[in-house]
N, C-alpha and C. Protein backbone atom coordinates (compact mmCIF):
# COMPACT_ATOMS: atom_id res chain seq x y z
N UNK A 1 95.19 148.42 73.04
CA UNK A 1 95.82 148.93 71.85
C UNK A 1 94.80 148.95 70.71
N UNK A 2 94.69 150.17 69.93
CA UNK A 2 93.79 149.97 68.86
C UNK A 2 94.37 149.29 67.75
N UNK A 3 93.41 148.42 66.81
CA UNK A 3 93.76 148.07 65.79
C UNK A 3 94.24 148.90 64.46
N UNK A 4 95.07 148.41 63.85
CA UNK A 4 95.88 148.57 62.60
C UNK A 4 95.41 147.90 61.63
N UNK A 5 94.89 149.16 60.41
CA UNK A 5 94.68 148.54 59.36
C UNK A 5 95.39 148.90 58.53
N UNK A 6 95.65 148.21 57.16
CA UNK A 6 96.33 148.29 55.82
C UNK A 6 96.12 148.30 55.08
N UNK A 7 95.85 149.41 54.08
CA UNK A 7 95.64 149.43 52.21
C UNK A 7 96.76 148.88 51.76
N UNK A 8 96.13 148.05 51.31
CA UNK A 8 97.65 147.75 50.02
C UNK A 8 96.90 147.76 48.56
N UNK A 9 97.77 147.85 47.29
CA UNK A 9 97.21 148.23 46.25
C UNK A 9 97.17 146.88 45.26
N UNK A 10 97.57 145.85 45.44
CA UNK A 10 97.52 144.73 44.81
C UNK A 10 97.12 143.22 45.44
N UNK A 11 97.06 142.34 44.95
CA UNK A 11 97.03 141.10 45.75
C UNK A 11 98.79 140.28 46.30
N UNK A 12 99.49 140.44 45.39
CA UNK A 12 100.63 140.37 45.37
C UNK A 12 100.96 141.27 46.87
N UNK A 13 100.58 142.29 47.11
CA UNK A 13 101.09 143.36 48.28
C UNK A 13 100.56 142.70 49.49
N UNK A 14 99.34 142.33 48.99
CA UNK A 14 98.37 141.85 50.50
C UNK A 14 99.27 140.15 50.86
N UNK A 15 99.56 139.71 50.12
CA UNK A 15 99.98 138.13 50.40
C UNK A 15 101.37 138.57 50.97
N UNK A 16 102.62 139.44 50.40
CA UNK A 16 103.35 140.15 50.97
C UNK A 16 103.28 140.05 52.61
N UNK A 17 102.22 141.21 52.82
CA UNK A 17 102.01 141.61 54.08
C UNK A 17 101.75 141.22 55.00
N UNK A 18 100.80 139.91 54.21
CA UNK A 18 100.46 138.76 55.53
C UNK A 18 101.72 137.67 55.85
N UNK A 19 102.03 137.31 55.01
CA UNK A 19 103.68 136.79 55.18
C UNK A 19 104.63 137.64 55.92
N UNK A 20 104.83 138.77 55.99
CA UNK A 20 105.57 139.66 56.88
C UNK A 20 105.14 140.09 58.16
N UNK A 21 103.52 139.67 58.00
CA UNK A 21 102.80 140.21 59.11
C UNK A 21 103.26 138.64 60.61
N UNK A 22 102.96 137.60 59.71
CA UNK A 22 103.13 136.00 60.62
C UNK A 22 104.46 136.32 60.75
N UNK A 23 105.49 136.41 59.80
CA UNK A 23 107.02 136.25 60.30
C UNK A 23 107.47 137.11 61.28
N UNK A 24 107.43 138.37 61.18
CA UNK A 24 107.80 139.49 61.63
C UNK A 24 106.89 140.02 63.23
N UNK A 25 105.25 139.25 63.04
CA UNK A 25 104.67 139.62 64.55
C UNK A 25 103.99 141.16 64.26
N UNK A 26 103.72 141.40 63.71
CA UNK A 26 103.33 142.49 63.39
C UNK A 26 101.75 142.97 64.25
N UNK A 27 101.10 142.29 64.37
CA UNK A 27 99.64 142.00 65.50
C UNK A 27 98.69 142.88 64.63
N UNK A 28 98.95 142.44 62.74
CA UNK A 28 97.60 142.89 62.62
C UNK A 28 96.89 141.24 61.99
N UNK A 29 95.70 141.59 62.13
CA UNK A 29 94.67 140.80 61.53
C UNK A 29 94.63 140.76 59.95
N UNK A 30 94.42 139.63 59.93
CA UNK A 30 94.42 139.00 58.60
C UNK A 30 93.15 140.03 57.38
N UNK A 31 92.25 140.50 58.08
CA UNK A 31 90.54 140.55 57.51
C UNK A 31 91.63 142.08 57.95
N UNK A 32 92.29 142.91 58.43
CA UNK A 32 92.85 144.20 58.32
C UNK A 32 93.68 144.97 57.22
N UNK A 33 93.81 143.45 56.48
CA UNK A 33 94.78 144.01 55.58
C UNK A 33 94.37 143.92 53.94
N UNK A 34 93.64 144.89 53.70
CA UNK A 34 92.77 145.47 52.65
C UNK A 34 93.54 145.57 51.45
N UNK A 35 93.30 145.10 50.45
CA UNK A 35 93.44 145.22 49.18
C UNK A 35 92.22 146.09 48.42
N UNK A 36 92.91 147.49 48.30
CA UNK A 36 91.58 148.28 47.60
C UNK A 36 92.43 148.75 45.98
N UNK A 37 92.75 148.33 45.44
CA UNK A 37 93.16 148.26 44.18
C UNK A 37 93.77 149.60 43.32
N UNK A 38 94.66 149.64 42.70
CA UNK A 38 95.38 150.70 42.31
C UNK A 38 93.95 152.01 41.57
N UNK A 39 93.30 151.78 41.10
CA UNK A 39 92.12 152.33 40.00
C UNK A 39 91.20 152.56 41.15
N UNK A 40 90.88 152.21 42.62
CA UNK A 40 89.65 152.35 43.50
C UNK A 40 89.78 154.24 43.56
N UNK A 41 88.70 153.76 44.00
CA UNK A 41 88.43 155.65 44.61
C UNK A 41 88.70 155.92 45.82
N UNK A 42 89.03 154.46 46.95
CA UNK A 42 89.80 154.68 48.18
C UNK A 42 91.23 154.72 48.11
N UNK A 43 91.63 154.43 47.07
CA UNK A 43 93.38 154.16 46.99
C UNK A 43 93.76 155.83 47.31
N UNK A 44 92.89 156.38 45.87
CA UNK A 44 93.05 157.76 45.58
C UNK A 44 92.53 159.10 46.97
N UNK A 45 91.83 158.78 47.53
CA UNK A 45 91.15 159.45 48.97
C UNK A 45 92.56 158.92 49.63
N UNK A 46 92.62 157.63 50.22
CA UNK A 46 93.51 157.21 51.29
C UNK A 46 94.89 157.72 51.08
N UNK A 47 95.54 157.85 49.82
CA UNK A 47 96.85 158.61 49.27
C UNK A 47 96.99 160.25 49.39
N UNK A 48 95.90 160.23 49.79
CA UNK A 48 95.67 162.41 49.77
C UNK A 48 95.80 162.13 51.13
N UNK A 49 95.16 161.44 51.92
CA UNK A 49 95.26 162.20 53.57
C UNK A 49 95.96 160.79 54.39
N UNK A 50 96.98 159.83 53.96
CA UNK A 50 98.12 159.07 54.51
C UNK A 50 98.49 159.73 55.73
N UNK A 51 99.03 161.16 56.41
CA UNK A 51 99.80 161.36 56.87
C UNK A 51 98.57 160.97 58.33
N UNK A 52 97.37 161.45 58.16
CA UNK A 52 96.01 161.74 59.46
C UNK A 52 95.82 160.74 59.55
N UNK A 53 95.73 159.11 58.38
CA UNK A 53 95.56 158.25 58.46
C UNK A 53 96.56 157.49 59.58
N UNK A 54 97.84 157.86 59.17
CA UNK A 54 98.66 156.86 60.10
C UNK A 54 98.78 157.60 61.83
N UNK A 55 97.96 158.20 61.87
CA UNK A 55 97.64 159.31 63.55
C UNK A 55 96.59 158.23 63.84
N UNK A 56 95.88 157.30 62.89
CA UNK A 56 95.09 156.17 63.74
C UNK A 56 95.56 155.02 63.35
N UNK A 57 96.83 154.45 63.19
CA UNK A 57 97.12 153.11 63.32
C UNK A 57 96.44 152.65 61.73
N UNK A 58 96.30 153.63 60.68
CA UNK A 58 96.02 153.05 59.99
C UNK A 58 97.18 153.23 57.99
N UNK A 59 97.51 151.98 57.96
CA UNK A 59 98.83 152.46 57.24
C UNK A 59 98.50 152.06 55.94
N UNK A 60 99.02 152.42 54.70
CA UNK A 60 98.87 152.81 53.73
C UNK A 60 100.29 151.79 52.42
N UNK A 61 99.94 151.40 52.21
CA UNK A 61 101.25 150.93 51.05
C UNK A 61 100.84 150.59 49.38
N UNK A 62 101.28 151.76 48.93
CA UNK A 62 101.35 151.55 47.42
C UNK A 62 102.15 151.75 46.64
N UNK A 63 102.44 150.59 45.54
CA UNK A 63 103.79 150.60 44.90
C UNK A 63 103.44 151.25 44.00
N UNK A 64 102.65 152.30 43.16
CA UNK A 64 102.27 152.90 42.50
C UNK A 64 103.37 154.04 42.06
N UNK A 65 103.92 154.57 43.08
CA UNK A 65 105.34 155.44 43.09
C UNK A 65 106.73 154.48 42.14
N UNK A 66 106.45 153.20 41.73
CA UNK A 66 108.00 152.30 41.34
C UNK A 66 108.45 152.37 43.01
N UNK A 67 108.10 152.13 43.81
CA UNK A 67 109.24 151.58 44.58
C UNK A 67 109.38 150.18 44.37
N UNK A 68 110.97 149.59 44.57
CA UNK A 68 111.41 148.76 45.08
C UNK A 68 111.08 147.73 46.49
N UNK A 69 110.79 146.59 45.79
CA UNK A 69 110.79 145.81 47.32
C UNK A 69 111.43 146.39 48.87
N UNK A 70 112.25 146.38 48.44
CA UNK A 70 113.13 147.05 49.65
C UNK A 70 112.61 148.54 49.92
N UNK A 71 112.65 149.31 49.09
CA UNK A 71 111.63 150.62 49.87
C UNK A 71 110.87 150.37 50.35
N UNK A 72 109.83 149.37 49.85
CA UNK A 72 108.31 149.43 50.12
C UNK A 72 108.41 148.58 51.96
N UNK A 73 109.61 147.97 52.40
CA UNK A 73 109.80 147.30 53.60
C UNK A 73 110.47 148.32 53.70
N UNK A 74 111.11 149.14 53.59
CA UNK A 74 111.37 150.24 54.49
C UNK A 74 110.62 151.16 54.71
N UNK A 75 109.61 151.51 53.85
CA UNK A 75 108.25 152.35 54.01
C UNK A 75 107.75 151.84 55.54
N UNK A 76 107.04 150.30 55.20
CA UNK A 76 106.18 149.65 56.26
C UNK A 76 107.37 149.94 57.44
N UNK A 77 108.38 149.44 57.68
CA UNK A 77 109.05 149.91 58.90
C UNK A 77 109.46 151.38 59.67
N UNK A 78 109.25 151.91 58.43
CA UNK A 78 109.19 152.89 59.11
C UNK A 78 108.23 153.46 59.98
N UNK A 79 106.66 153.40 58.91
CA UNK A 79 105.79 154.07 59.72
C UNK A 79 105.13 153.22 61.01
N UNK A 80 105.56 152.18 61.33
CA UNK A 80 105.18 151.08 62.22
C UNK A 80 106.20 151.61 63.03
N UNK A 81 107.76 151.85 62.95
CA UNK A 81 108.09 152.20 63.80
C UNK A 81 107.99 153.93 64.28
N UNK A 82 107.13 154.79 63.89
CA UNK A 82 107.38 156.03 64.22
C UNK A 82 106.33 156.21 65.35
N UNK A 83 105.28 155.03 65.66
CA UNK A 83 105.06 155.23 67.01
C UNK A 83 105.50 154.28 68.22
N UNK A 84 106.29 155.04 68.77
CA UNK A 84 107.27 154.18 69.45
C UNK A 84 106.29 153.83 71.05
N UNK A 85 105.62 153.88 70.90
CA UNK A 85 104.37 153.00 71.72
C UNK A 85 103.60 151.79 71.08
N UNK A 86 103.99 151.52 70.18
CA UNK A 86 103.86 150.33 69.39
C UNK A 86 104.20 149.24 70.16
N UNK A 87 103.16 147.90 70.08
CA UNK A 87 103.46 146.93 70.85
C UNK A 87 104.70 145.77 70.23
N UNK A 88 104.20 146.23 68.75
CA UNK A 88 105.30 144.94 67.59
C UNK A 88 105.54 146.00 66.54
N UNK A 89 107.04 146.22 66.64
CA UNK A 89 107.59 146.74 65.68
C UNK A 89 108.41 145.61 64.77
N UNK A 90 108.88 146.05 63.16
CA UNK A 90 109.89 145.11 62.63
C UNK A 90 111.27 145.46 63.35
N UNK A 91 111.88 144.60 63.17
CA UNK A 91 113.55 144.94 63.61
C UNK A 91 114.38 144.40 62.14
N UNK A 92 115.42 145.26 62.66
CA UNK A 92 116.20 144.75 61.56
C UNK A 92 117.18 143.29 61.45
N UNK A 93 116.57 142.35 61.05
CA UNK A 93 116.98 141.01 61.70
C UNK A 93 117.67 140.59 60.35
C-alpha cells in the first residue's frame, strides 16, 4: 500500500490529525502529516490541484473555507473513504 500524506494548515489541525490518526487507525505516519501553513506557497499550489493530489493517497485539509469541526471530519472521511481499497478507513462510531 502506498503511503498517505497530509497538509494541514495549522498546528492545532496537525495535533487534531494525529489524535484521530492513533484513535481512529488511520495508518498514516506521524513525520506524514505536514503542517505547511495557511500563507505557504504549498498550501496555495496544493489547494489548486487537491482533486490529482488525492489520485495519490495524498490528502489535503484546510480550514481556511470556515469550516466547522465537524465538516472538516467529514471532509477527512470522506476522502479516505472514496478509495474503497483503502486498508483503514474512519467509521462512523
Amino acid at each position: 500500500m502506498r503511503e498517505k500524506f497530509v497538509y494541514v494548515e495549522g498546528e492545532s489541525d496537525k495535533i487534531f490529525l494525529t489524535i484521530l490518526n492513533e484513535v481512529k487507525n488511520l495508518g498514516l505516519k506521524d513525520s506524514n502529516i505536514i503542517n505547511c501553513g495557511s500563507k505557504d506557497k504549498l498550501s496555495e499550489e496544493a489547494e489548486s490541484i487537491k482533486g490529482n493530489l488525492k489520485a495519490k493517497d495524498i490528502y489535503i485539509v484546510f480550514d481556511s473555507d470556515n469550516q466547522t469541526k465537524e465538516t472538516k471530519i467529514q471532509e477527512i472521511k470522506k476522502q479516505l473513504q472514496e478509495n474503497t481499497k483503502q486498508e483503514h478507513r474512519l467509521n462512523d462510531e
